[in-house]
PDB file of N, CA and C in Angstrom:
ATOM      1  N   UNK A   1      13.374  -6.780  -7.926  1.00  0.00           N
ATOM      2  CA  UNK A   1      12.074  -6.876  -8.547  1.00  0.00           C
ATOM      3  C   UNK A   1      12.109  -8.068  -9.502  1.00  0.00           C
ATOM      4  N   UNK A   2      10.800  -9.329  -9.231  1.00  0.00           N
ATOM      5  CA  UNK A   2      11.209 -10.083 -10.450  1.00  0.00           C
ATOM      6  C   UNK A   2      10.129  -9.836 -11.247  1.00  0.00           C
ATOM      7  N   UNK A   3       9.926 -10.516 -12.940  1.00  0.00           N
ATOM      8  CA  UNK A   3       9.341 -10.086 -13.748  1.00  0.00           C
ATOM      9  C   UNK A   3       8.206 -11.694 -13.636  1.00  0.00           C
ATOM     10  N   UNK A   4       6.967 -11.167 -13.381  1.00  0.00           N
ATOM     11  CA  UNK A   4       5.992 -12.505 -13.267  1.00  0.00           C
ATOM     12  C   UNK A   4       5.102 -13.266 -15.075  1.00  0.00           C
ATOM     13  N   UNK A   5       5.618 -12.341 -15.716  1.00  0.00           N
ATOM     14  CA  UNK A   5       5.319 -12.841 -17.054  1.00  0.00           C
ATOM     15  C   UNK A   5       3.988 -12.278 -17.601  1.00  0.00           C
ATOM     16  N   UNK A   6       3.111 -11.752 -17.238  1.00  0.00           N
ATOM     17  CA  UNK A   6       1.248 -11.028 -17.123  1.00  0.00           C
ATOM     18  C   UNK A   6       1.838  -9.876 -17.974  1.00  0.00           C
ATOM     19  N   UNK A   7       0.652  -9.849 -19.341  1.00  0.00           N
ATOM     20  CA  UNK A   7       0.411  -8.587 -19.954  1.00  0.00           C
ATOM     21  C   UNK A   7      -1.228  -8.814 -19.542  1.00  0.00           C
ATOM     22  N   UNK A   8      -1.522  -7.451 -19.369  1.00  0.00           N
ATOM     23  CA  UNK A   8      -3.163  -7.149 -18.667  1.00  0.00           C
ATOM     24  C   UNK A   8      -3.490  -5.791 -19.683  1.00  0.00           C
ATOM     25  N   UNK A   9      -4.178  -6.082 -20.236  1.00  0.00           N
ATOM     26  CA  UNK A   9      -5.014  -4.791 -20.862  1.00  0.00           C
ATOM     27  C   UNK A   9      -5.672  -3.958 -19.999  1.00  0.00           C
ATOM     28  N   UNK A  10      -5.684  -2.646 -19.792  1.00  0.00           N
ATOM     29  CA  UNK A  10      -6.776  -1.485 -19.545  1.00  0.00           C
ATOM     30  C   UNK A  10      -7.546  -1.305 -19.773  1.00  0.00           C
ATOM     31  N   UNK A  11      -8.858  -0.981 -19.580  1.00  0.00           N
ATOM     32  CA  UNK A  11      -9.930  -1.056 -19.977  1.00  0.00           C
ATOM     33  C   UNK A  11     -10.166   0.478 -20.304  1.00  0.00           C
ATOM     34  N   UNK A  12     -11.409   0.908 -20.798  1.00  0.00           N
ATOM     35  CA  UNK A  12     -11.454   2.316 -21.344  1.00  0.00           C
ATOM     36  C   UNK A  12     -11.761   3.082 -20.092  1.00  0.00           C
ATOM     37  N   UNK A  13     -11.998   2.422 -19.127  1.00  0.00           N
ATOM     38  CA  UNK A  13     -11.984   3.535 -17.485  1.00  0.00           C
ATOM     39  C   UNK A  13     -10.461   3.508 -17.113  1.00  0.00           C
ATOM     40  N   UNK A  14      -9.563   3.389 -17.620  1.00  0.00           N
ATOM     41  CA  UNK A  14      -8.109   3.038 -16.791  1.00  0.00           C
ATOM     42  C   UNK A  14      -8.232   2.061 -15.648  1.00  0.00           C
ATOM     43  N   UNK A  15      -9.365   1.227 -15.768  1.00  0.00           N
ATOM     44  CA  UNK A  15      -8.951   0.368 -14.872  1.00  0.00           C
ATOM     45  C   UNK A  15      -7.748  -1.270 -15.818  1.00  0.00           C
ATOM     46  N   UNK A  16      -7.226  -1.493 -14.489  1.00  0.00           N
ATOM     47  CA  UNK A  16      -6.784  -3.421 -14.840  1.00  0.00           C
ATOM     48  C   UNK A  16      -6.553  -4.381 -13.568  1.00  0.00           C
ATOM     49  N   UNK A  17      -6.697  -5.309 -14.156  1.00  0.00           N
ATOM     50  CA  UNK A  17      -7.118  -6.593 -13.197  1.00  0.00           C
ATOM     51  C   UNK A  17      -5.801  -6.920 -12.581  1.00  0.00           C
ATOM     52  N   UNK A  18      -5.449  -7.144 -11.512  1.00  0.00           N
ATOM     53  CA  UNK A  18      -4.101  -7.990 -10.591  1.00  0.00           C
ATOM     54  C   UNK A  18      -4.239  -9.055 -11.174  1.00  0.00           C
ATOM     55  N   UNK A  19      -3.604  -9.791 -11.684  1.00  0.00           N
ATOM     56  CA  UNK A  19      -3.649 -11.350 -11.676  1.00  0.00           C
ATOM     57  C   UNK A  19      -3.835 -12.125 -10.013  1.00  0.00           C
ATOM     58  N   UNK A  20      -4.477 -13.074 -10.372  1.00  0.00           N
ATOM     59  CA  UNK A  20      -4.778 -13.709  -8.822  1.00  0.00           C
ATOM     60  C   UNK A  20      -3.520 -14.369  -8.239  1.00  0.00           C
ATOM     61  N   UNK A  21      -2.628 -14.928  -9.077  1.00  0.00           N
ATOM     62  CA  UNK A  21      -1.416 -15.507  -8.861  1.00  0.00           C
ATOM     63  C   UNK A  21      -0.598 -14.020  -7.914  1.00  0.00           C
ATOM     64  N   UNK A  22      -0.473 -12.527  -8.034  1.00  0.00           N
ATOM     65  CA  UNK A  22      -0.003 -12.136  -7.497  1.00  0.00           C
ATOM     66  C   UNK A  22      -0.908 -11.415  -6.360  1.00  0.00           C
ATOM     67  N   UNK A  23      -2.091 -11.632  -6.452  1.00  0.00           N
ATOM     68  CA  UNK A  23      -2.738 -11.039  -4.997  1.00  0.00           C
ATOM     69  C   UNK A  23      -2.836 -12.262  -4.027  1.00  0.00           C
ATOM     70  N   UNK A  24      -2.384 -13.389  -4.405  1.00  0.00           N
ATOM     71  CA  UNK A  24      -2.473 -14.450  -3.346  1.00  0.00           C
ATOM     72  C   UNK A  24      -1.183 -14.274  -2.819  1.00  0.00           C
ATOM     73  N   UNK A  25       0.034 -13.507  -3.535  1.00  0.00           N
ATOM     74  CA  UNK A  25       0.993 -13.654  -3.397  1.00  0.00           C
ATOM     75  C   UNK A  25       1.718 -13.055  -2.307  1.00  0.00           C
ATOM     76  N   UNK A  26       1.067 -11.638  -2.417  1.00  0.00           N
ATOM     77  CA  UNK A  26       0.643 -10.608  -1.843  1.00  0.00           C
ATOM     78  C   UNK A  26       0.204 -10.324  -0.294  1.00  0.00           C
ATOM     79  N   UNK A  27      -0.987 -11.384  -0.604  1.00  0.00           N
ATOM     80  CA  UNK A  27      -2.101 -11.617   0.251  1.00  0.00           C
ATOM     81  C   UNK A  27      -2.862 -10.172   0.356  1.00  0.00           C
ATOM     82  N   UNK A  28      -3.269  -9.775  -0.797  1.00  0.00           N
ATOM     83  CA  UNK A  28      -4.498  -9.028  -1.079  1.00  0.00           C
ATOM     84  C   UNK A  28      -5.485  -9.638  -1.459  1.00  0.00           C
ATOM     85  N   UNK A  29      -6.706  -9.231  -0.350  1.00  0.00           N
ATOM     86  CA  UNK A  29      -8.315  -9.271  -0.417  1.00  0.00           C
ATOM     87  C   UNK A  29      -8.753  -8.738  -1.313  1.00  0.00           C
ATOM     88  N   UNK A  30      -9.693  -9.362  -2.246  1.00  0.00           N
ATOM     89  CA  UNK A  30     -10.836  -8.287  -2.877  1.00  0.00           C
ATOM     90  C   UNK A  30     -11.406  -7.636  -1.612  1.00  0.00           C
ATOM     91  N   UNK A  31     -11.664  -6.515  -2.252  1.00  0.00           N
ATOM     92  CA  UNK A  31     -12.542  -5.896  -1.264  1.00  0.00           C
ATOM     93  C   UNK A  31     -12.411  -5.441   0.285  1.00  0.00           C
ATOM     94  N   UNK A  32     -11.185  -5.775   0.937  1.00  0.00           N
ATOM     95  CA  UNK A  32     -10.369  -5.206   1.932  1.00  0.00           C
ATOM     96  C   UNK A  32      -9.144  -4.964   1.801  1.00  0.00           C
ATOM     97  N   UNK A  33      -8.357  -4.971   1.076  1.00  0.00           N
ATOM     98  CA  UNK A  33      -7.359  -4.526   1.255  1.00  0.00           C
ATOM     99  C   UNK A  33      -7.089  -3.561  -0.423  1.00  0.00           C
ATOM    100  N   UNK A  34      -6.115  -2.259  -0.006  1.00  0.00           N
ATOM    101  CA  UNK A  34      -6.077  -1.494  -0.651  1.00  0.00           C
ATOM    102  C   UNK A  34      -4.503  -1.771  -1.163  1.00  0.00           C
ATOM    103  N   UNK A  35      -4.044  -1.171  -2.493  1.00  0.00           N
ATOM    104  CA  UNK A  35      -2.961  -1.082  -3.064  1.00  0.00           C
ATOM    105  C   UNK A  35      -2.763   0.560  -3.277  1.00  0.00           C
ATOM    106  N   UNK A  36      -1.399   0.721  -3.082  1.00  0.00           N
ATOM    107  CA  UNK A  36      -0.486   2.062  -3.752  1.00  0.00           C
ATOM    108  C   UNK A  36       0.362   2.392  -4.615  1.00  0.00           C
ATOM    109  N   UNK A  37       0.398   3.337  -5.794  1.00  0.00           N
ATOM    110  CA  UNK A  37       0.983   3.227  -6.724  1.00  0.00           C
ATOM    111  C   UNK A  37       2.098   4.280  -6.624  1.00  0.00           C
ATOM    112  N   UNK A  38       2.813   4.256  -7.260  1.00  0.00           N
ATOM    113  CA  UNK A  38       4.129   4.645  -7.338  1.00  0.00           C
ATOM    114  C   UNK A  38       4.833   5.021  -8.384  1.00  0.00           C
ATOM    115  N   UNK A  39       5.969   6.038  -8.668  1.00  0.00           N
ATOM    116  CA  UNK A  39       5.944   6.207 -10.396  1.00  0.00           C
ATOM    117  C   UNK A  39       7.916   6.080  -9.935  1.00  0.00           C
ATOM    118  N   UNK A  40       8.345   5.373 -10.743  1.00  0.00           N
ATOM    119  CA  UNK A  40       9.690   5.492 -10.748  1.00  0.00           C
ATOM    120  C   UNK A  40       9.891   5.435 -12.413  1.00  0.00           C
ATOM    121  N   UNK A  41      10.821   6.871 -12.869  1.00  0.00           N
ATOM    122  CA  UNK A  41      10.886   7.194 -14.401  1.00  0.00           C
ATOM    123  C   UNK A  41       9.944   6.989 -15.355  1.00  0.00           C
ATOM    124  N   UNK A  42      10.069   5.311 -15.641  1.00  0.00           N
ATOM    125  CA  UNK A  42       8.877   5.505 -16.433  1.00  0.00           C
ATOM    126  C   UNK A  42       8.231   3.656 -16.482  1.00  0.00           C
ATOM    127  N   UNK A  43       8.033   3.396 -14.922  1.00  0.00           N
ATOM    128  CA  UNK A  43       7.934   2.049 -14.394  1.00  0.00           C
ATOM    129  C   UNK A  43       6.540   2.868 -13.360  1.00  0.00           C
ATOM    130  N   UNK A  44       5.725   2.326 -13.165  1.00  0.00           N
ATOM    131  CA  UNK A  44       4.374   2.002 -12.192  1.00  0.00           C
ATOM    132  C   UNK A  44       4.656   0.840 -11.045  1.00  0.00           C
ATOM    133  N   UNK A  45       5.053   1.262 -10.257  1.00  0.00           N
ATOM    134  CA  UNK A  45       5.162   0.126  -8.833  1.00  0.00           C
ATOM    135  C   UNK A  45       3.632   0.398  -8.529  1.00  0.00           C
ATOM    136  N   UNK A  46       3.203  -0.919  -7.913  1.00  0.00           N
ATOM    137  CA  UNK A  46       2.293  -1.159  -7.294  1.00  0.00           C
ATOM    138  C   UNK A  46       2.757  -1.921  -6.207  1.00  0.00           C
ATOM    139  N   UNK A  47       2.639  -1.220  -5.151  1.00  0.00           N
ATOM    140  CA  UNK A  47       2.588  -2.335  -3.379  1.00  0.00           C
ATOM    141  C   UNK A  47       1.123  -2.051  -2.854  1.00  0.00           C
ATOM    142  N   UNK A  48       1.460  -3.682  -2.121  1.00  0.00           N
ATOM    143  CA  UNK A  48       0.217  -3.234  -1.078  1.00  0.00           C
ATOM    144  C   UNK A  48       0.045  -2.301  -0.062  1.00  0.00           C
ATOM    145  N   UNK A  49      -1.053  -2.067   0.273  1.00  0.00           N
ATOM    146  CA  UNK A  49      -0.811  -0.245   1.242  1.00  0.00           C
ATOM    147  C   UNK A  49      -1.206  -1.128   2.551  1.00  0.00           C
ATOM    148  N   UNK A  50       0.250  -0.556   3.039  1.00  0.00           N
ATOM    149  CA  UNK A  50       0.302  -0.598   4.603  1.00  0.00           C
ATOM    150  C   UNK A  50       0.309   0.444   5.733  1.00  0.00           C
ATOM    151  N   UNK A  51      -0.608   0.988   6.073  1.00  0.00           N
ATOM    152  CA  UNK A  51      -0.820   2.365   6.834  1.00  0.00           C
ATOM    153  C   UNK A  51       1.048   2.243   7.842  1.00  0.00           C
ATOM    154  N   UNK A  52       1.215   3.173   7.988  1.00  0.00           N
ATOM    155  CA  UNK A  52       2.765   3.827   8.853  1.00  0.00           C
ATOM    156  C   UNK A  52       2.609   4.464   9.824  1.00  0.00           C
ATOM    157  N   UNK A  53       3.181   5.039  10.991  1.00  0.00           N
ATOM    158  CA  UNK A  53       3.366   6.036  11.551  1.00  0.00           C
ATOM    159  C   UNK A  53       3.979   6.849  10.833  1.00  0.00           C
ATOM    160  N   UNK A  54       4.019   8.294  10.830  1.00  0.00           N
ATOM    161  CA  UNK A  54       4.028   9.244   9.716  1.00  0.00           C
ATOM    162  C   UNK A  54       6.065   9.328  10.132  1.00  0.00           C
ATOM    163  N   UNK A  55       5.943   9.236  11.622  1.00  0.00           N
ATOM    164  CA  UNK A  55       7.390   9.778  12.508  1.00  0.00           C
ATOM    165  C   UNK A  55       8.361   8.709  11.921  1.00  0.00           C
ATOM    166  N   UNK A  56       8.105   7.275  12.470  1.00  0.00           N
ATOM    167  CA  UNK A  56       8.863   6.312  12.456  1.00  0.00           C
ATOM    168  C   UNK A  56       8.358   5.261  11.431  1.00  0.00           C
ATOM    169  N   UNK A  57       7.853   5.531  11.207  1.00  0.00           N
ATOM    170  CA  UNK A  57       7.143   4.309  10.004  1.00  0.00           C
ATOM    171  C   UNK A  57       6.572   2.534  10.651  1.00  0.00           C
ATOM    172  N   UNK A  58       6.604   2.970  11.913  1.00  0.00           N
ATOM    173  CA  UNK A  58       6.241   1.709  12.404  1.00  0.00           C
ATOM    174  C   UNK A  58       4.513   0.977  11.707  1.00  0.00           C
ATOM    175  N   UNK A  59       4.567  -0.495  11.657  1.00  0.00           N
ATOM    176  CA  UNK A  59       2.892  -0.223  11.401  1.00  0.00           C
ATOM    177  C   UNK A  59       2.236  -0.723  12.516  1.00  0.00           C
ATOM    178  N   UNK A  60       2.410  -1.181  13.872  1.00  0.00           N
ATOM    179  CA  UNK A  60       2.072  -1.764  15.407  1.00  0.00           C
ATOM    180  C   UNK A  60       1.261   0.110  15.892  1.00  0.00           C
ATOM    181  N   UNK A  61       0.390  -0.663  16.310  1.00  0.00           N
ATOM    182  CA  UNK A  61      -0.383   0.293  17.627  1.00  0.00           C
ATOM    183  C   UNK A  61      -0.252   1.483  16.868  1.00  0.00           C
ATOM    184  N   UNK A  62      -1.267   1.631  15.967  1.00  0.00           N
ATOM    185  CA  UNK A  62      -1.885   3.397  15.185  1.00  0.00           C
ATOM    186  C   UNK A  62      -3.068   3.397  15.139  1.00  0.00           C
ATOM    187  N   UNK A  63      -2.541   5.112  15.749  1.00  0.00           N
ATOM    188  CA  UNK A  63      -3.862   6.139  15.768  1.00  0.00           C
ATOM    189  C   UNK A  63      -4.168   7.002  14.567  1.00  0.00           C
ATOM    190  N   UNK A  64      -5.221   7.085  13.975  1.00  0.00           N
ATOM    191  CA  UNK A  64      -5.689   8.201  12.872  1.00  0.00           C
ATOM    192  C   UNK A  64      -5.829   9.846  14.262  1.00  0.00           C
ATOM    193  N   UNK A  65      -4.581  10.473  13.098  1.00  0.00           N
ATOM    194  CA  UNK A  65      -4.733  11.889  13.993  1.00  0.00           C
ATOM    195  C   UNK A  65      -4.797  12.929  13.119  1.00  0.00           C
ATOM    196  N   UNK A  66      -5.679  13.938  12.924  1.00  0.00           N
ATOM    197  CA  UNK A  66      -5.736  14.628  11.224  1.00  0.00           C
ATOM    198  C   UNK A  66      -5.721  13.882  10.177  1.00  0.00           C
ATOM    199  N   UNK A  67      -6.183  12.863   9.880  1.00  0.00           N
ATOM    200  CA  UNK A  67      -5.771  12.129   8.796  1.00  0.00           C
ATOM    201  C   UNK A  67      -4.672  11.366   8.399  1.00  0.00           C
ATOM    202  N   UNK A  68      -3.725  11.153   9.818  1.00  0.00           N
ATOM    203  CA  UNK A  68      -2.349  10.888   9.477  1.00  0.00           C
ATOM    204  C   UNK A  68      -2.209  10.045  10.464  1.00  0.00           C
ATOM    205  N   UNK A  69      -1.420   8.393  10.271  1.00  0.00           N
ATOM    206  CA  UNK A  69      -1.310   7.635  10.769  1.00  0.00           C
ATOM    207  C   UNK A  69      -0.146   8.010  11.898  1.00  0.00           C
ATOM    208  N   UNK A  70      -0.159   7.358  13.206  1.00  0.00           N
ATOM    209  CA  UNK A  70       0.759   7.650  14.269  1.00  0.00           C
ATOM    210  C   UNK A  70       0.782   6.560  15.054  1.00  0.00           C
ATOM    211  N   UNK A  71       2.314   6.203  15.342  1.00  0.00           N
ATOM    212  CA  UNK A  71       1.566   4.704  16.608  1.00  0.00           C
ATOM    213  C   UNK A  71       1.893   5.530  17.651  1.00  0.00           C
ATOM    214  N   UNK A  72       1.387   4.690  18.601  1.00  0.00           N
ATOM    215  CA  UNK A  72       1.755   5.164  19.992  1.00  0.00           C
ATOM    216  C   UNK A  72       2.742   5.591  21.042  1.00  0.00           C
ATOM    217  N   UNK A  73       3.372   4.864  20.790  1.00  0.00           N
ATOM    218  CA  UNK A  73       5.196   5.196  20.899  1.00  0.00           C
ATOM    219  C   UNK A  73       5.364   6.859  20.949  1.00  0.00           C
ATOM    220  N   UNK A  74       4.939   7.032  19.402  1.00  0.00           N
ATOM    221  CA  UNK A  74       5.619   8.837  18.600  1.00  0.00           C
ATOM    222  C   UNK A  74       4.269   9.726  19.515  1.00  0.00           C
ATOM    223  N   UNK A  75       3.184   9.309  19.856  1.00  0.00           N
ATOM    224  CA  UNK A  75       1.939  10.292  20.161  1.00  0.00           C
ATOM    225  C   UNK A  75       2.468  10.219  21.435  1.00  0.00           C
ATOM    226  N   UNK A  76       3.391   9.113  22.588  1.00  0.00           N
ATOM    227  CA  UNK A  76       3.456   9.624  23.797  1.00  0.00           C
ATOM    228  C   UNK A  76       4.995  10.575  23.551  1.00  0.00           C
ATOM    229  N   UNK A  77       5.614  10.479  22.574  1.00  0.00           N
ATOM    230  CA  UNK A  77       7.008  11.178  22.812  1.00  0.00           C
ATOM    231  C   UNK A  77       6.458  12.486  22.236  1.00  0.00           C
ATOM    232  N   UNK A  78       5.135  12.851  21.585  1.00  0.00           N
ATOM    233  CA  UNK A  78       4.979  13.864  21.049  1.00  0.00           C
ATOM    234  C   UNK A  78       4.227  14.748  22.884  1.00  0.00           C
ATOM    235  N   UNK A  79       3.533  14.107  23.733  1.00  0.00           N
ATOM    236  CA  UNK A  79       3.199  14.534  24.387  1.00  0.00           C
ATOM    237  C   UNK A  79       4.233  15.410  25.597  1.00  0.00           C
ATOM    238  N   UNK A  80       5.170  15.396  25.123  1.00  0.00           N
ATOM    239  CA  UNK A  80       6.487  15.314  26.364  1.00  0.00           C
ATOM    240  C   UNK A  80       6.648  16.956  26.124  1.00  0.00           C
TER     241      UNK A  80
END
């Protein structure tokens, strides 16, 4: 993990701003692309959210099945 130097204030909704230097970095969209947060002790990870297969974690060729990402691969070995 490196340290990019950004203190960002919260606003009184708990929201705060990405710096643009790390959503270019990233390559997060306003407005299409989503982030996920994460709690390790007493650190806040933020990554960008990359949908998975739930089985293998692949992110190629997925289906939404109940709400839960699957590629294709795991839905034909699930069919067996």
């Amino acid at each position: 993990m490196r340290a990019v130097g950004c203190v960002r204030p919260i606003d009184k909704l708990g929201r705060l701003v990405l710096p643009a230097d790390i959503r270019k970095s990233l390559n997060i969209t306003n407005g299409e692309d989503s982030v996920e947060f994460f709690l390790d002790n007493d650190s806040i990870i933020i990554k960008k959210y990359r949908p998975a297969c739930i089985f293998c974690k692949s992110d190629e060729n997925l289906v939404e099945f109940k709400n839960q990402s699957v590629c294709l691969n795991c839905m034909e070995e699930l069919k067996k």
